[in-house]
Protein backbone atom coordinates (compact mmCIF):
# COMPACT_ATOMS: atom_id res chain seq x y z
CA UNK A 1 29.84 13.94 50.12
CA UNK A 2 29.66 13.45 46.67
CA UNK A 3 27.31 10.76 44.93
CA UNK A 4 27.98 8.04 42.69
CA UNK A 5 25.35 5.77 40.82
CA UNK A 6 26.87 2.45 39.11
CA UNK A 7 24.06 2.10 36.45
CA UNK A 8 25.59 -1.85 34.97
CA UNK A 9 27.10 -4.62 36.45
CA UNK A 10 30.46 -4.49 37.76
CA UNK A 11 33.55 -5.76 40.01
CA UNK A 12 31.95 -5.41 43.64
CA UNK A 13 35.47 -4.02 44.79
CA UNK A 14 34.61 -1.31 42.50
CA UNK A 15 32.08 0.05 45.19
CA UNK A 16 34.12 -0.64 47.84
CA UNK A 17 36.88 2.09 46.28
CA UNK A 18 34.29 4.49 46.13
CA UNK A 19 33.46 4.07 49.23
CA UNK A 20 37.04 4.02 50.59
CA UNK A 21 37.84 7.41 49.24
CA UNK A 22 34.75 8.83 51.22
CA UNK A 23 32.14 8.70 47.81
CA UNK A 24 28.74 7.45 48.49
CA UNK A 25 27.77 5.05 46.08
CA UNK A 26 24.80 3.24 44.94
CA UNK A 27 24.52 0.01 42.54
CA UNK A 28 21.25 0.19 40.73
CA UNK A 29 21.58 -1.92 37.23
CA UNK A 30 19.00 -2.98 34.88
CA UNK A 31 17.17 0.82 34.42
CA UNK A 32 15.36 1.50 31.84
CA UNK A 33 16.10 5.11 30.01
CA UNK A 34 12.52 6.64 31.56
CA UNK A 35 14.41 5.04 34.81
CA UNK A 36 17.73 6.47 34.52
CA UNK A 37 16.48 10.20 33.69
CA UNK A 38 13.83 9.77 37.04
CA UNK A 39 17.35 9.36 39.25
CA UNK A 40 20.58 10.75 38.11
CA UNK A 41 19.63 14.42 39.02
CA UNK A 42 20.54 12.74 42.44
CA UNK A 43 24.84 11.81 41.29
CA UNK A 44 27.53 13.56 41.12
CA UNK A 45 29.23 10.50 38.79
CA UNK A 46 27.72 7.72 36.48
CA UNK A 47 29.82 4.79 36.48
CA UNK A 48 28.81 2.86 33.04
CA UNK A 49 29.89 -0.43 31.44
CA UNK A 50 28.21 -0.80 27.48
CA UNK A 51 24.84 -1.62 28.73
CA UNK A 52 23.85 2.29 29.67
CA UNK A 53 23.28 4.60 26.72
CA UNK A 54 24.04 7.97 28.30
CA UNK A 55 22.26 9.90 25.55
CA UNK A 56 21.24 13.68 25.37
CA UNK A 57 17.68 13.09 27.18
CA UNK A 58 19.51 11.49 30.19
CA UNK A 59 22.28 13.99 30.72
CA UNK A 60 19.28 16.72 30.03
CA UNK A 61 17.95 15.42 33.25
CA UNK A 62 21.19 14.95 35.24
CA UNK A 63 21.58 18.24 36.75
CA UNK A 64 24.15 17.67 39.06
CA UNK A 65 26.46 15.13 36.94
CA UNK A 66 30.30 15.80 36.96
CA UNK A 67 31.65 13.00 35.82
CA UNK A 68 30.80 9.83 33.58
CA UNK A 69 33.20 7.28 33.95
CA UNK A 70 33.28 4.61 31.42
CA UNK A 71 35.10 0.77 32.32
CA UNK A 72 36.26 0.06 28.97
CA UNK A 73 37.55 1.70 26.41
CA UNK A 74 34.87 2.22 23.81
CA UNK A 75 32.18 5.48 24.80
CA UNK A 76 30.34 5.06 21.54
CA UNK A 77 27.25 4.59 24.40
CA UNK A 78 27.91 8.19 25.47
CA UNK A 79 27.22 11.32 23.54
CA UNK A 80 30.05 13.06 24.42
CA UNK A 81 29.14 16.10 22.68
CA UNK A 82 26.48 16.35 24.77
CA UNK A 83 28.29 15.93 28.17
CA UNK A 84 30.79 18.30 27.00
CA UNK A 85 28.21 21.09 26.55
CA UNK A 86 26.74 19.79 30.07
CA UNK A 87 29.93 20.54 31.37
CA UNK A 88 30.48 16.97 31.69
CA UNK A 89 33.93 15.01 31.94
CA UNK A 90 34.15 11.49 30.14
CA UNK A 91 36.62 9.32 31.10
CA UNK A 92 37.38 5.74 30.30
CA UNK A 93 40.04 3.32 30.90
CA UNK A 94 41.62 2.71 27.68
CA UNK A 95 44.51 0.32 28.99
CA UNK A 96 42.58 -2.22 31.38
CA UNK A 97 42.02 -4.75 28.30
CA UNK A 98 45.08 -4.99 26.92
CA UNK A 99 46.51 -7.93 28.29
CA UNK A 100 43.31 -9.89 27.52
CA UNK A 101 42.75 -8.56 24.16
CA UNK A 102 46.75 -9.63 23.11
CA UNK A 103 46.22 -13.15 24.41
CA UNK A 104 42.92 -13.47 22.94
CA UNK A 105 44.62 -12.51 19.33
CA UNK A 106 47.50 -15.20 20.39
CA UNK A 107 44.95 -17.29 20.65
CA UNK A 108 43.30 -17.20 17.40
CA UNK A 109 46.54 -17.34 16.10
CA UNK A 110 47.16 -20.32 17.45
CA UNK A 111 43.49 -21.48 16.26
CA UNK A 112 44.42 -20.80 12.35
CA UNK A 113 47.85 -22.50 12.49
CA UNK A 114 46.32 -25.95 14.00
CA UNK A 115 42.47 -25.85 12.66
CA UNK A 116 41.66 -25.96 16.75
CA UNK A 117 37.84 -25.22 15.97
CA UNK A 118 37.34 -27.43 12.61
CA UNK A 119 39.28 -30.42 14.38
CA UNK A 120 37.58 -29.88 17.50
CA UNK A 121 33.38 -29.79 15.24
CA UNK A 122 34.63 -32.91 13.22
CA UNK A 123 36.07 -34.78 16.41
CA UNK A 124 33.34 -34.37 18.23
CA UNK A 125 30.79 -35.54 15.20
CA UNK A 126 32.82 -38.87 15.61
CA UNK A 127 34.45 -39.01 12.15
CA UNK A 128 38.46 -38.67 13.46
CA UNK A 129 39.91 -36.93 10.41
CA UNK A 130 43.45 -37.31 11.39
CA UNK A 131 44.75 -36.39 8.22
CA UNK A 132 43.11 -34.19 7.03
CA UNK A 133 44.25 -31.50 9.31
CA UNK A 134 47.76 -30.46 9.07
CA UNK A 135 48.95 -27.24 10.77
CA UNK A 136 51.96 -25.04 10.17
CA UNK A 137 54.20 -24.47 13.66
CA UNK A 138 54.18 -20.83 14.71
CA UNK A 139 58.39 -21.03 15.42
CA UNK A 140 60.55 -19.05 12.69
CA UNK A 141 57.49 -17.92 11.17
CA UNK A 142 57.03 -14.22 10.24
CA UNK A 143 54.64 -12.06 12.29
CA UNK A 144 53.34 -9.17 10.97
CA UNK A 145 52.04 -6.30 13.51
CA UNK A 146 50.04 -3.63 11.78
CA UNK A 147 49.72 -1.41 15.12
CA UNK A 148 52.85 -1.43 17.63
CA UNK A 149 51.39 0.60 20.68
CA UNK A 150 50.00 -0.98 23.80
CA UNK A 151 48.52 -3.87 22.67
CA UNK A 152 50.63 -4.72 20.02
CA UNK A 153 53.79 -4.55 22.14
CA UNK A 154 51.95 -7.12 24.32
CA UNK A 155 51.52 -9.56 20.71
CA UNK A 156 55.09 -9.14 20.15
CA UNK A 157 56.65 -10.03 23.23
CA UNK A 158 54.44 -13.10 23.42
CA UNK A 159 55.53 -13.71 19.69
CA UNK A 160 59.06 -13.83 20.39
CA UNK A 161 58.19 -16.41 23.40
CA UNK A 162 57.32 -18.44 20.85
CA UNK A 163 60.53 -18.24 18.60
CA UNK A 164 58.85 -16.38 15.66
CA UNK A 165 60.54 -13.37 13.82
CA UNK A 166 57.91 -10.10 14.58
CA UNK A 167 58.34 -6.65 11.89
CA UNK A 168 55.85 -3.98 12.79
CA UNK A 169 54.40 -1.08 10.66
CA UNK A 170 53.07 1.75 12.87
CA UNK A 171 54.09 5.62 11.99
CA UNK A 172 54.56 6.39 15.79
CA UNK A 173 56.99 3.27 15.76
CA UNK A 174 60.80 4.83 16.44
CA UNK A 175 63.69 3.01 15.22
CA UNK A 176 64.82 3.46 19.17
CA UNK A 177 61.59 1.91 20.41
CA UNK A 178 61.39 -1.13 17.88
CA UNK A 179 64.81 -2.08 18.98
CA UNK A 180 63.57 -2.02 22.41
CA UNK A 181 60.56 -4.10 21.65
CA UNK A 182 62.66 -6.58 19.45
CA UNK A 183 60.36 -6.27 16.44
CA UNK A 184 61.45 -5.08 13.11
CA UNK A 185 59.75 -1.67 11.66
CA UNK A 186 58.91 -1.97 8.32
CA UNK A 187 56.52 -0.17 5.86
CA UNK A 188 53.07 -1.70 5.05
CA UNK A 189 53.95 -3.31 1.95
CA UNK A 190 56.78 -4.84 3.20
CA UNK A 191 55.18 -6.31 5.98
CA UNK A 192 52.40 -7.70 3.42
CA UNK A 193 54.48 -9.08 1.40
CA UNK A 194 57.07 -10.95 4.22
CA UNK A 195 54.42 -11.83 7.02
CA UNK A 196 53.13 -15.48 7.39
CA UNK A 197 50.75 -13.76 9.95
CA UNK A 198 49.16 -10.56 10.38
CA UNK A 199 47.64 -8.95 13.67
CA UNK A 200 45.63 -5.81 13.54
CA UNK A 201 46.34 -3.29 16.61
CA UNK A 202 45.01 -0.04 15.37
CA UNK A 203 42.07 1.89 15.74
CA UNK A 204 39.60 2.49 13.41
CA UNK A 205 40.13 6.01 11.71
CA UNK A 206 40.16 7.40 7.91
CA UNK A 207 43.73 6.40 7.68
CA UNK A 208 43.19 2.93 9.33
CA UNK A 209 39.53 2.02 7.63
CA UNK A 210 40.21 -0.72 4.96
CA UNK A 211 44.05 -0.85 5.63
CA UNK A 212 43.71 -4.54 4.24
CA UNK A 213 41.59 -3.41 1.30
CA UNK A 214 41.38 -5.84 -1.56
CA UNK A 215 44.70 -4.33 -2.96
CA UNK A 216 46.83 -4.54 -0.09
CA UNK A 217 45.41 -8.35 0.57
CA UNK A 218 46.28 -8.91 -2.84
CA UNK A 219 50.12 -7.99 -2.00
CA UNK A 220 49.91 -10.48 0.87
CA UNK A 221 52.29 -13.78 0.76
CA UNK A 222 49.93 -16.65 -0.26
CA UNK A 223 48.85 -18.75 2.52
CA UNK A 224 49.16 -15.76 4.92
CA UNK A 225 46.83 -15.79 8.09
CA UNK A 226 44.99 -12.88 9.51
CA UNK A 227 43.86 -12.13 12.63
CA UNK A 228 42.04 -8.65 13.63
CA UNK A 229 40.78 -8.00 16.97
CA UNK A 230 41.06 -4.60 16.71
CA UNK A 231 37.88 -2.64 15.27
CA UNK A 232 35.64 -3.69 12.44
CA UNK A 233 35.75 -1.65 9.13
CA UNK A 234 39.69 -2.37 9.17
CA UNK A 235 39.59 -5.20 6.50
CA UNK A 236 38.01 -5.18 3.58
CA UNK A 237 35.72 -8.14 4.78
CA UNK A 238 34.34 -9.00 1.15
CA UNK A 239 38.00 -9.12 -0.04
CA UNK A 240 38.89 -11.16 2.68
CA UNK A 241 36.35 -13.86 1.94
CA UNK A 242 37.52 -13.76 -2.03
CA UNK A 243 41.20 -14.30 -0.95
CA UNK A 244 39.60 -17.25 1.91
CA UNK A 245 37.73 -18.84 -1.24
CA UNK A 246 40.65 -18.53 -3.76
CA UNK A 247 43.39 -19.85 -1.41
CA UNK A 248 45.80 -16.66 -1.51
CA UNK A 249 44.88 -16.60 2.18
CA UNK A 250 45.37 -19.42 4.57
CA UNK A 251 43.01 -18.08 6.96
CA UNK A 252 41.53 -15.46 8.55
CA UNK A 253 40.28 -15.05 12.62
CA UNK A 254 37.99 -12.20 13.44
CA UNK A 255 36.82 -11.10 17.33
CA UNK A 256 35.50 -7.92 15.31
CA UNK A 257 33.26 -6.94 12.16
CA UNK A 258 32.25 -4.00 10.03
CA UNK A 259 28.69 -4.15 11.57
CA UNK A 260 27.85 -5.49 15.53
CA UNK A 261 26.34 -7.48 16.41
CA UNK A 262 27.64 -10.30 13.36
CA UNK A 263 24.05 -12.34 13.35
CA UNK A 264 25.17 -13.50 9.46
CA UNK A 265 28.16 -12.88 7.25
CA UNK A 266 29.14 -14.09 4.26
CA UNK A 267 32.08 -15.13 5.74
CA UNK A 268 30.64 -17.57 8.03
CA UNK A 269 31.15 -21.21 6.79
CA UNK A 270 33.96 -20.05 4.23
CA UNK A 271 36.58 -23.16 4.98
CA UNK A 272 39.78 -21.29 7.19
CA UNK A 273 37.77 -18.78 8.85
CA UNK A 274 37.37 -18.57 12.46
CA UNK A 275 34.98 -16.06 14.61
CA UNK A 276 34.25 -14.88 17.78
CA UNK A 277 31.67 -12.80 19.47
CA UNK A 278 33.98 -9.49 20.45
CA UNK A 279 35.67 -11.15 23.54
CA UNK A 280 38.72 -9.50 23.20
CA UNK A 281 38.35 -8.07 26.56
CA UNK A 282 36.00 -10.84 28.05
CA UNK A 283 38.61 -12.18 31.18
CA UNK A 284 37.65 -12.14 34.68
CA UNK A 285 40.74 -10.37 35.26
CA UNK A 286 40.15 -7.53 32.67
CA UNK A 287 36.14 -6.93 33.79
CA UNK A 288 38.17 -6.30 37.38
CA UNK A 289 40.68 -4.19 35.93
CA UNK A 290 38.79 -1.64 34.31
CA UNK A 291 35.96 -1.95 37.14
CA UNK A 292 38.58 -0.85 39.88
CA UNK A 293 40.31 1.48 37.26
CA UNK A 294 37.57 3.33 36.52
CA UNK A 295 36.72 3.73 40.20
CA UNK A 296 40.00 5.14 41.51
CA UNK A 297 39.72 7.63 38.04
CA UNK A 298 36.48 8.67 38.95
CA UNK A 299 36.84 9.17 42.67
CA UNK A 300 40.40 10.58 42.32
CA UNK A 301 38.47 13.92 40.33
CA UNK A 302 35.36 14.11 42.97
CA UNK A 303 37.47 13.98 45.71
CA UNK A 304 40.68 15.95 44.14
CA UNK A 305 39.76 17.32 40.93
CA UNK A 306 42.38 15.53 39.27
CA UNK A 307 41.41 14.48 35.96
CA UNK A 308 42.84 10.64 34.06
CA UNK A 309 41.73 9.59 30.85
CA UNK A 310 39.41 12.17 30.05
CA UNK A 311 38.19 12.06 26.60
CA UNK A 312 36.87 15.90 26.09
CA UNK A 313 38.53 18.12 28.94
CA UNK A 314 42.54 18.84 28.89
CA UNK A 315 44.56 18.70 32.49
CA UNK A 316 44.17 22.68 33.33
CA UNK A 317 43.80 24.45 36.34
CA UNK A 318 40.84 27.03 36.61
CA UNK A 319 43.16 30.15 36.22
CA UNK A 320 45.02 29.00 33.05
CA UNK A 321 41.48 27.51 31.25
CA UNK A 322 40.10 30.96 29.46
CA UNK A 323 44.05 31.96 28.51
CA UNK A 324 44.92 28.59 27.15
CA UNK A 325 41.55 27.79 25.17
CA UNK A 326 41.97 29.53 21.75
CA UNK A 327 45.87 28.85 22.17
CA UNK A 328 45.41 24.75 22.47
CA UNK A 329 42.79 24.71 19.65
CA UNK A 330 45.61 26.09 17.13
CA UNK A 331 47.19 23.73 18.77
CA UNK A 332 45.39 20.78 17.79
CA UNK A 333 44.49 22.36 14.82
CA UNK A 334 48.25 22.40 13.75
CA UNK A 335 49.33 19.02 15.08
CA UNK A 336 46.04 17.08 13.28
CA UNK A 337 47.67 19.11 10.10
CA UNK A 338 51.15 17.77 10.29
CA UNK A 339 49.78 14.56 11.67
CA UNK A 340 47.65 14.11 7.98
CA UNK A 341 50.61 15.48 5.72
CA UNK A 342 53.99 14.02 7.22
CA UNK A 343 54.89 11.37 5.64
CA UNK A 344 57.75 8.44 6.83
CA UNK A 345 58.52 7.29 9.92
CA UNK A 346 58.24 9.84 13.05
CA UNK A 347 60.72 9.89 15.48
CA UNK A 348 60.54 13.06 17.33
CA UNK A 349 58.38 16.20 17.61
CA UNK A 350 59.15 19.94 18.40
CA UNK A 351 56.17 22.85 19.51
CA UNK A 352 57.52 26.13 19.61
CA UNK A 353 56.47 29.33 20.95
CA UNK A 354 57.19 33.14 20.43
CA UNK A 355 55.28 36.11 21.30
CA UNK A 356 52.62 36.12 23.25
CA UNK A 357 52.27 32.40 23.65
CA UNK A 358 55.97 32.29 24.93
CA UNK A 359 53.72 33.99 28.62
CA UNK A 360 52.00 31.32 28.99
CA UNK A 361 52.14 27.14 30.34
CA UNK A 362 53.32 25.37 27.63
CA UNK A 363 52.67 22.01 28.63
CA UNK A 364 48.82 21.82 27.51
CA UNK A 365 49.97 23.96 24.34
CA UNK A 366 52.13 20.93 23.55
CA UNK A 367 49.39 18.45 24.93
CA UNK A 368 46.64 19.79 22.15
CA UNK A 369 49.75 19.33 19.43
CA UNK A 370 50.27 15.94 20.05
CA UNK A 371 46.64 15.15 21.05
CA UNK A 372 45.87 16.37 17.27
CA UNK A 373 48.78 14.74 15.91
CA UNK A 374 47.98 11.08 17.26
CA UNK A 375 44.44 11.22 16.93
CA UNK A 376 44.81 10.66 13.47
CA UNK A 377 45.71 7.05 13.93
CA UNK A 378 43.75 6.46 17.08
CA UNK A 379 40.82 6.99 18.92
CA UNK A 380 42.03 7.05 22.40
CA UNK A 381 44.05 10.09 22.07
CA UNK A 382 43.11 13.33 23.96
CA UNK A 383 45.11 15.70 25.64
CA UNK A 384 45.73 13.76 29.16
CA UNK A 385 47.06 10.85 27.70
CA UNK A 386 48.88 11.90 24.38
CA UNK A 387 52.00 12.70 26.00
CA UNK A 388 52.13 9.29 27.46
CA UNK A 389 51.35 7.69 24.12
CA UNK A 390 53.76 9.83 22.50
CA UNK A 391 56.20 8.35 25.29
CA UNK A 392 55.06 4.80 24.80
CA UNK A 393 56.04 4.74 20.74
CA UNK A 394 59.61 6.97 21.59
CA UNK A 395 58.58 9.51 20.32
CA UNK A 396 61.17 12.52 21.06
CA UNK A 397 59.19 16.22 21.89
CA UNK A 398 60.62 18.59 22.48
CA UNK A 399 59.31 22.29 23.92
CA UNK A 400 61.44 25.54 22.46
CA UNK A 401 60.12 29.23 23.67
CA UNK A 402 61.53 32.34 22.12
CA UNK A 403 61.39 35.65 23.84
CA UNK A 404 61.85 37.41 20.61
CA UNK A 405 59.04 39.09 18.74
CA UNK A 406 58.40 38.07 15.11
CA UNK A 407 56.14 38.96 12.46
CA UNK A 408 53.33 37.80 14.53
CA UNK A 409 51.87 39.01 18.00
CA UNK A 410 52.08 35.34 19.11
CA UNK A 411 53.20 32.34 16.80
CA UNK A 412 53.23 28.45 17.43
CA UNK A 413 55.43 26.47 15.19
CA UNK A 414 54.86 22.16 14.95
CA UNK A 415 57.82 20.67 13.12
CA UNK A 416 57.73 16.62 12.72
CA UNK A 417 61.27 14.96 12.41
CA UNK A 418 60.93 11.99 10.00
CA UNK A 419 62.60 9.56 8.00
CA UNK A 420 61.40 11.62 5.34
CA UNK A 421 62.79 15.15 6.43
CA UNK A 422 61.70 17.66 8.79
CA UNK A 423 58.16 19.13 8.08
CA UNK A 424 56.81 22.30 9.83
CA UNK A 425 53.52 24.28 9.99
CA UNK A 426 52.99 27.57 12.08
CA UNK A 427 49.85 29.52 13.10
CA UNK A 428 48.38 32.17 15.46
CA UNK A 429 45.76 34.05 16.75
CA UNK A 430 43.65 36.48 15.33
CA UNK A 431 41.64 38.68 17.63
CA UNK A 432 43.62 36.05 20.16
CA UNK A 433 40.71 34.22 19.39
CA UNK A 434 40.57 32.60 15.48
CA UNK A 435 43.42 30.59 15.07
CA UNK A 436 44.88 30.73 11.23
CA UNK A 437 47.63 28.62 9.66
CA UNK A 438 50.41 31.09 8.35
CA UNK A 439 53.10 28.86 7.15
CA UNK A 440 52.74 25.25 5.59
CA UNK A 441 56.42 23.88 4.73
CA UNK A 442 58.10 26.39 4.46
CA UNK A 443 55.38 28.34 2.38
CA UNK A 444 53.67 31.40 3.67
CA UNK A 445 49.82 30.97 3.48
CA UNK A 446 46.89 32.12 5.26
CA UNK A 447 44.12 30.11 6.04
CA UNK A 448 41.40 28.65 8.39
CA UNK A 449 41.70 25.11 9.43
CA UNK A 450 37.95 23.80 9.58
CA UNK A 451 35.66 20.99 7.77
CA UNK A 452 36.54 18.71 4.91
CA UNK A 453 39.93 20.39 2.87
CA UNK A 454 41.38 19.24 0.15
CA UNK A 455 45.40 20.22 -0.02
CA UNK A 456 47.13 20.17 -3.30
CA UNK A 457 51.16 20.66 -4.21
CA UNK A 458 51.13 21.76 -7.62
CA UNK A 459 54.08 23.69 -10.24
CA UNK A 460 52.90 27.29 -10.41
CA UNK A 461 51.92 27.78 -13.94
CA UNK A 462 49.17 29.74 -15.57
CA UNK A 463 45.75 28.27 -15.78
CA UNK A 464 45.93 25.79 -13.10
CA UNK A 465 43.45 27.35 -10.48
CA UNK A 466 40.92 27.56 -13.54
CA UNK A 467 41.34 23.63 -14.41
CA UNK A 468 40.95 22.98 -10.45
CA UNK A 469 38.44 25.03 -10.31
CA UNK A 470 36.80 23.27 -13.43
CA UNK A 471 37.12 19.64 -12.00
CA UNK A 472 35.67 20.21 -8.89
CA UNK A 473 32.83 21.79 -10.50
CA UNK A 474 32.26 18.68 -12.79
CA UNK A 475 32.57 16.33 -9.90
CA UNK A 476 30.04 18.75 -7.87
CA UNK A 477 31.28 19.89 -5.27
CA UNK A 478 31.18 23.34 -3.63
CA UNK A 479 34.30 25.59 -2.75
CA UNK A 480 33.83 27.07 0.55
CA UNK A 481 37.23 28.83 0.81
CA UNK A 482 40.23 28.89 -1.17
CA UNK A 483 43.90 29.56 -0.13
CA UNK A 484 47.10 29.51 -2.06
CA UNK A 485 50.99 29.85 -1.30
CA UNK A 486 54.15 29.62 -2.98
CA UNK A 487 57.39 29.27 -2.67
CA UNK A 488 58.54 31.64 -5.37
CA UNK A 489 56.97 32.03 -9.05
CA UNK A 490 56.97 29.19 -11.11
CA UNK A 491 58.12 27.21 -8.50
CA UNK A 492 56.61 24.85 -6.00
CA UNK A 493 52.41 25.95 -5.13
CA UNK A 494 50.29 25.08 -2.47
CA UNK A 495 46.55 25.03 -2.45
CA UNK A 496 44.30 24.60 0.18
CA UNK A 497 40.49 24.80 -0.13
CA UNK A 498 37.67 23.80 2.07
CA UNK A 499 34.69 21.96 0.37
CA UNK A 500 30.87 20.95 1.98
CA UNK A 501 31.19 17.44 2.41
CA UNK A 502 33.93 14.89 2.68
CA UNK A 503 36.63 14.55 -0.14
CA UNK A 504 36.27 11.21 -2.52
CA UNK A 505 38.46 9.11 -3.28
CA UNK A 506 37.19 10.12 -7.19
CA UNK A 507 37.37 13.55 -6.52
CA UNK A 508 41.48 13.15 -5.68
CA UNK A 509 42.44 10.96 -8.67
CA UNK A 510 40.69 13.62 -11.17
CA UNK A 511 42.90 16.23 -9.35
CA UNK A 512 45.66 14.07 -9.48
CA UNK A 513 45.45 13.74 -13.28
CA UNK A 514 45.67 17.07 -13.88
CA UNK A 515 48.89 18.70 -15.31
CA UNK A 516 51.34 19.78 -12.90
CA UNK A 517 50.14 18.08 -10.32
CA UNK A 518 52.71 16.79 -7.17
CA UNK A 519 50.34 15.98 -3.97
CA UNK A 520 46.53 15.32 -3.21
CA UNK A 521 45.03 14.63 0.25
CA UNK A 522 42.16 15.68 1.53
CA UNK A 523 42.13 16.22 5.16
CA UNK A 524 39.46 16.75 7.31
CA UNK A 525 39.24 19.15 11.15
């Protein structure tokens, strides 16, 4: 019978479903590390909340561990890498909170438009400062959602309870799925500029980190209020207490900050700002939810093997695993690519396969794709659940195999359809093992997809490798490998080079201001 130790406090019921589905169970909370290591050799599963640290020393010592199961979304207490080498699966339960976490931003919404906790101090110190507090009505006003997937679907459809107009900017967002939702998409400066109030519903990634940096706040409607309980290191939290202090923002509600836990801040005591202690997901109800969640999740793979919001193992059977494995890192490889270049809105998706690949299951082939793909603009994204996200946002995917043989042995293709134009990268095996990008665009190039990159679009003309080669040697950074592709001479020239450490922000607008110039991103694997 397998073994399961719940190591923090939970839902009692969540015991009770272990037990049900014929898993022993223990509740031992409070441990200290030296504790934990003495007595998980004896499980099978580690149920955790945020109070266990399931670090490398522990899971050294936990010699018969399967499965960690995580009730919440956040595993920043488990070193995943390690469980992974461990042979490990992670789970969590990424959609137990969401109901809580919308209401609790409705709430703080509603806490900026009527002053709730500066009327509440001041009535309460006996002084009855009728006027001085004068809200704005939430009806007809403009909401702005920066993140349209679970939780911000939730926002909106409260939002529109309450009579206001909602526009959305989220690249998964289809035209299809925004209708559904009733929301508006829009791009990111349009929504600055037209919102009255702004909800963050994105995780925190390189794309996401500082989305309201001081320039974009500066683009926002004056009086605009902002509400993030999201992630930290999403706004720009000095800029946000600049705009507080000169007016251009109304106010401005955080349940999150750049660093945890918020003991000071310069915001605190800035007039129009309101705070909270992460509570997001602090409901009875939501504790329960992810408790029993996390339970059935967990019990469902020690009892059946079937795996549910695991964070570093794909949904394969043990025949398929060693075929798949170099096949679904192209995979990802490819769809994190076209995830980082595409620009415009996506609406649909298309994995093909030819060759070899065309033998084999193509549904984790097209799992790893989007798994890559979404990633970039969340951290919740692996291979079980990206098809459902995909879903979620309307995104269309489609799977195409070819019998025919091309000019590779095997050959998967990723083309994005946007509002922007088709895109499409391809790549394959070498050895069946390394995968290699071979086309980029519509441009043949060869080249390994690993590290820090930097990707450049430049007019083929004599002497521009030597300038590029010349800046990045004056900003000091090493070339690790460099790749170019073109369509045709003189014509349109791709460059892609990996460098040591990550690209700055410096580094691309010296690139940029070289002659000939069209694109710079750096991108990262």
């Amino acid at each position: 019978m397998p073994k399961v130790l719940i190591s923090d406090k939970m839902d009692p019921n969540a015991a009770a479903i272990f037990r049900a589905r014929g898993v022993e169970v223990d509740e031992i909370t409070g441990k200290t590390p030296e504790e934990l290591m003495a007595i998980i050799g004896e499980y099978d599963g580690l149920a955790i909340r945020s109070s266990t640290k399931v670090t490398k020393a522990i899971l050294e010592h936990a010699t018969n561990l399967k499965v960690i199961g995580r009730a919440g979304i956040g595993v920043d207490n488990v070193d995943i890498p390690a469980a992974s080498a461990k042979g490990v699966v992670v789970m969590n339960t990424p959609f137990g909170n969401s109901i809580t976490t919308a209401e609790h931003a409705i709430a703080l919404m509603f806490a900026l438009a009527r002053q709730l906790p500066e009327a509440d101090a001041s009535t309460q110190a006996g002084k009855w400062e009728k006027n001085r507090f004068m809200g704005v009505e939430l009806t007809s006003k403009t909401l702005g959602l920066i993140g349209a997937g679970n939780i911000g679907s939730i926002v909106a459809d409260r939002a529109l309870g309450l009579k206001m107009k909602v526009i959305a900017y989220d690249p998964f967002l289809t035209p299809e799925r925004a209708l559904e939702m009733g929301v508006e998409k829009v791009t990111l400066d349009d929504l600055l500029a037209r919102a009255d109030f702004i909800t963050l519903h994105t995780p925190l990634t390189d794309q996401t980190r500082n989305i309201l940096s001081a320039e974009n706040l500066a683009k926002t409607k004056k009086g605009v209020r902002i509400i993030n309980c999201a992630r930290g290191g999403l706004i720009d939290e000095a800029a946000l207490k600049a705009g507080l202090d000169s007016g251009h923002i109304g106010g401005a509600a955080l349940d999150v900050f750049q660093t945890e836990p918020a003991t000071e801040s310069p915001l605190f005591g800035t007039p129009g700002f309101v705070s909270t202690p992460h509570l997001g997901a602090s409901t009875t109800e939501a504790q329960v939810n992810v408790a029993l969640q996390v339970a059935e999740q967990m019990a469902d793979f020690l009892v059946t093997g079937g795996i549910t919001n695991a964070l570093n193992v794909p949904s394969l059977s043990a025949e398929e695993a060693p075929k798949l494995k170099p096949y679904m890192a192209l995979a990802e490889k490819l769809g994190s690519l076209v995830g980082q270049l595409a620009h415009g809105a996506l609406s649909g998706i298309s994995v093909e396969v030819e060759g070899a690949a065309a033998q084999l299951n193509q549904k984790p082939i097209t799992s790893a794709v989007l798994a890559g793909m979404m990633r970039v603009h969340s951290d919740i994204v692996n291979m079980v659940n990206a098809p459902f996200l995909a879903k979620e946002r309307g995104i269309d995917v489609r799977e195409i195999r070819h019998d025919r043989e091309g000019d590779y042995h095997t050959l998967v293709r990723v083309t994005v359809k946007t509002d922007a134009g088709d895109k499409s990268v391809a790549g394959t095996l070498f050895g069946d093992a390394a995968p290699r990008l071979v086309e980029l665009f519509g441009i043949k190039v060869e080249a390994d997809l690993a590290g820090y990159m930097l990707y450049v679009v430049n007019e083929d003309a004599p002497g521009f490798i030597g300038r590029l080669g010349t800046t990045l040697g004056e900003s000091g950074v090493n070339i690790g490998t460099f790749h170019l592709g073109r369509r045709s001479a003189g014509g349109e020239a791709i460059v892609l080079l990996s460098v040591d450490e990550p690209v700055t922000p410096a580094l691309i607008t010296n690139v940029r201001a070289l002659p000939g110039v069209k694109t710079v991103m750096a991108l990262a694997f």
